[in-house]
C-alpha atoms as a PDB file:
ATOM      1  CA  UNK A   1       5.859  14.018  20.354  1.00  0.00           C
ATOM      2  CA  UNK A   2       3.431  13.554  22.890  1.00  0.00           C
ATOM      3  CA  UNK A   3       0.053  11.607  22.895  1.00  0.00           C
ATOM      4  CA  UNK A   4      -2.124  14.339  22.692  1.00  0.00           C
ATOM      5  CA  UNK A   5      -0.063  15.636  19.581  1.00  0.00           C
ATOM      6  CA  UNK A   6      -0.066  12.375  18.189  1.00  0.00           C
ATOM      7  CA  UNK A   7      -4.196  12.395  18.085  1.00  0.00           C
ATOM      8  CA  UNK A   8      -4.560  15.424  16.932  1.00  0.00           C
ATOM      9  CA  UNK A   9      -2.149  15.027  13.930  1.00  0.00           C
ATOM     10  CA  UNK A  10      -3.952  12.040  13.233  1.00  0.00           C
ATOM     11  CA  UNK A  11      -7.340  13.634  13.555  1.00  0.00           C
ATOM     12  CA  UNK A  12      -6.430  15.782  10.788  1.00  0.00           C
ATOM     13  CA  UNK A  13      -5.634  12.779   8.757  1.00  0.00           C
ATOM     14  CA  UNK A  14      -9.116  11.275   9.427  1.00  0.00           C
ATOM     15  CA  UNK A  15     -10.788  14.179   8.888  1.00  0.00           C
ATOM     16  CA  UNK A  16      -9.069  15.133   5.392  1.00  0.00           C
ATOM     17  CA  UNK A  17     -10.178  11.410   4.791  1.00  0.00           C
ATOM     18  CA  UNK A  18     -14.061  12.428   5.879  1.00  0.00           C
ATOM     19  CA  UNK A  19     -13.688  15.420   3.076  1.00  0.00           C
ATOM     20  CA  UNK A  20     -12.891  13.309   0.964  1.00  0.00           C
ATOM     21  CA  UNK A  21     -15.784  11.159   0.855  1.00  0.00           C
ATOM     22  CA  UNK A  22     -18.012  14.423   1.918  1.00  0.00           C
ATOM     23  CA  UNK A  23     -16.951  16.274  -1.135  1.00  0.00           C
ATOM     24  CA  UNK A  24     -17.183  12.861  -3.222  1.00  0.00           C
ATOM     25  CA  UNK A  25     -13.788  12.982  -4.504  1.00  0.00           C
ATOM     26  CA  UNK A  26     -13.441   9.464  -2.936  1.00  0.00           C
ATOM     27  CA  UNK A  27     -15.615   6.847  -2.835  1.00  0.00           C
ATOM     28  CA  UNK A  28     -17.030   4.997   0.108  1.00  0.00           C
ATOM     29  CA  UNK A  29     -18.232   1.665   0.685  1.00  0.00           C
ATOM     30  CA  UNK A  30     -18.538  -0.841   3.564  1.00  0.00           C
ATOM     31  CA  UNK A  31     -16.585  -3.504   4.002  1.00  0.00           C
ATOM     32  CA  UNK A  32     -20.036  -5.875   3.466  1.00  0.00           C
ATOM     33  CA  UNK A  33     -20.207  -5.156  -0.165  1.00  0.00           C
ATOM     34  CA  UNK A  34     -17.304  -6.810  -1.242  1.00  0.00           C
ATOM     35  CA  UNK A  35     -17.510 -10.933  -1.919  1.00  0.00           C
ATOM     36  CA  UNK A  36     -15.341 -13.664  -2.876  1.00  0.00           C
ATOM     37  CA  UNK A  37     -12.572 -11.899  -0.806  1.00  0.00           C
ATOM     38  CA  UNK A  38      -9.385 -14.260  -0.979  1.00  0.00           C
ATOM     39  CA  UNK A  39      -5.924 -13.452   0.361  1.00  0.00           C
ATOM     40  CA  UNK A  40      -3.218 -12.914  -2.054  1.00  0.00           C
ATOM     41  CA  UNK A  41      -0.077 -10.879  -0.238  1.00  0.00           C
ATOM     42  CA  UNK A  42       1.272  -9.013   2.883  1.00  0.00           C
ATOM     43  CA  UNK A  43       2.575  -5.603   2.376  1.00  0.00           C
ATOM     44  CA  UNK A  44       4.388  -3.180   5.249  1.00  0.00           C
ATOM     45  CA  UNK A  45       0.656  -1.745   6.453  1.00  0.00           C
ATOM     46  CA  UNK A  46      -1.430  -4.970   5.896  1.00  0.00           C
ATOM     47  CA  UNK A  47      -2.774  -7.559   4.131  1.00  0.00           C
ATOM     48  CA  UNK A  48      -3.892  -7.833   0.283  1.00  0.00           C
ATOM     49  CA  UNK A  49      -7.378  -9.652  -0.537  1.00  0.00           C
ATOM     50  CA  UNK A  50      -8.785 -10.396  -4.270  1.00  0.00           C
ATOM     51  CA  UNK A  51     -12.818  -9.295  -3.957  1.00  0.00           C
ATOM     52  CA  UNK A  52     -15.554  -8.916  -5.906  1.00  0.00           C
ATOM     53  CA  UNK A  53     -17.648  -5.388  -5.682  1.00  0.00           C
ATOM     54  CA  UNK A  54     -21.004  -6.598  -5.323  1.00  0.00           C
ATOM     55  CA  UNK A  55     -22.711  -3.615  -6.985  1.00  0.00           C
ATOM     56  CA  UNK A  56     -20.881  -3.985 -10.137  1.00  0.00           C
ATOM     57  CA  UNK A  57     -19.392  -7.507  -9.747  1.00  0.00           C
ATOM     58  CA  UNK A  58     -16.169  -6.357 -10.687  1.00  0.00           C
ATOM     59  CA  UNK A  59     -13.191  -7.631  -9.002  1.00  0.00           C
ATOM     60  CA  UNK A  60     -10.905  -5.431  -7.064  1.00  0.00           C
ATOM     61  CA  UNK A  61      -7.875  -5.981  -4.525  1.00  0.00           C
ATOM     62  CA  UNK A  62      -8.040  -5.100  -1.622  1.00  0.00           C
ATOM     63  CA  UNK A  63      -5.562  -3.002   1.008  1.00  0.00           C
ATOM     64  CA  UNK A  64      -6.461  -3.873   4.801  1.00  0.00           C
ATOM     65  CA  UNK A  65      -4.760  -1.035   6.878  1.00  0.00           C
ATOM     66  CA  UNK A  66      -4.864  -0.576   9.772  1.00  0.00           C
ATOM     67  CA  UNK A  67      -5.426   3.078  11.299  1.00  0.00           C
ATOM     68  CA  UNK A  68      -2.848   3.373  14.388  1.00  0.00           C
ATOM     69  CA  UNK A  69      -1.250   7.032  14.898  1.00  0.00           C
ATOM     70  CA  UNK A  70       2.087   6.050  12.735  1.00  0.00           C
ATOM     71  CA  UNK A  71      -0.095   5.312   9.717  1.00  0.00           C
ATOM     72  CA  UNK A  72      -2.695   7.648   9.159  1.00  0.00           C
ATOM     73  CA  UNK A  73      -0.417   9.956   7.593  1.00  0.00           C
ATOM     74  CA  UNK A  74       1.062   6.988   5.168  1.00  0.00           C
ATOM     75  CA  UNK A  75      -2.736   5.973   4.827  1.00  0.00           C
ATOM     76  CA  UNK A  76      -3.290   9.589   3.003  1.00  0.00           C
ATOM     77  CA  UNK A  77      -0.658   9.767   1.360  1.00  0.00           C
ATOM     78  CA  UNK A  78      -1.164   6.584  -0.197  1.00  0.00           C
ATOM     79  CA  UNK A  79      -4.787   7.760  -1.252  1.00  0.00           C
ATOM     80  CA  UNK A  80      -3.033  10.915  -2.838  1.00  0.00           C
ATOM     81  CA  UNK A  81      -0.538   9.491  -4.901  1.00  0.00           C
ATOM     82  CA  UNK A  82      -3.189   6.540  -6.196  1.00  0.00           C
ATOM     83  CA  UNK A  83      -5.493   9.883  -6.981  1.00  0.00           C
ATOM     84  CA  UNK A  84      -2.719  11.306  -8.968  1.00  0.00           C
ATOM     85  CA  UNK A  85      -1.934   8.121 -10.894  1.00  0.00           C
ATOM     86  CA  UNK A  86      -5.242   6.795 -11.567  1.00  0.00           C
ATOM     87  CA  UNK A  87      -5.252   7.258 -14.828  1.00  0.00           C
ATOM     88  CA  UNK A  88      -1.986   5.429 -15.845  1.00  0.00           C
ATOM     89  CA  UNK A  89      -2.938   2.284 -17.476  1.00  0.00           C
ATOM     90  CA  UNK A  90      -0.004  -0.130 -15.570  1.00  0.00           C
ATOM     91  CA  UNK A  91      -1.542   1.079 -12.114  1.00  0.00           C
ATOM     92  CA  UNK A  92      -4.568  -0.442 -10.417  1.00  0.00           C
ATOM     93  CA  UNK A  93      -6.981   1.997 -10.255  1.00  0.00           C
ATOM     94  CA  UNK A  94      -8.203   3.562  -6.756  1.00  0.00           C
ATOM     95  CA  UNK A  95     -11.736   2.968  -6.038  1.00  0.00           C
ATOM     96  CA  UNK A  96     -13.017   3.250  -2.805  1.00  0.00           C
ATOM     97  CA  UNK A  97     -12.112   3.278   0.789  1.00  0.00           C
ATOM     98  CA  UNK A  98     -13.306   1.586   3.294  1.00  0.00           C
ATOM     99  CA  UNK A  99     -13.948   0.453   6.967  1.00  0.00           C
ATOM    100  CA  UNK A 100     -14.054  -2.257   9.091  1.00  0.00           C
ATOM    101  CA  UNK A 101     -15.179  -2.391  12.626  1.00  0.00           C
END
């Protein structure tokens, strides 16, 4: 696959993301409202932090991913299934997404 095929698969990934938080089906914050944050594991796509939402002081973990071409399409994905599971009570609940610059 070439490079321009690459971005524009992955376009489509960050753009069904954008929807998302358009249409409010998922939430949004910035990376500035979370506290506290602590490191806890190390997964395939990142690293795992313990935070605190400042809004509602409630804590959370955190996913850091990073958004390079192989792993936007794993990235939504991931946000899909968590969507589809979110009610099951031996799953963390998905919350928000967010972004760091």
């Amino acid at each position: 696959m070439t490079t321009s095929s690459n971005n524009t698969i992955n376009n489509e990934w960050i753009q069904w993301i954008e929807d998302g938080i358009a249409g409010e089906y998922i939430n949004y914050h910035d990376y500035n409202e979370f506290h506290d944050m602590e490191r806890i594991g190390t997964g395939g796509f990142g690293e795992v932090y313990r935070a605190n939402l400042e809004s509602s002081n409630t804590v959370v973990a955190l996913k850091s991913l990073t958004s390079g071409n192989n792993n936007m399409k794993e990235i939504v994905n991931e946000i899909r299934l968590m969507r589809k599971v979110n009610l099951h009570t031996n799953i963390i609940q998905f919350l928000v997404l967010l972004k760091e610059e």
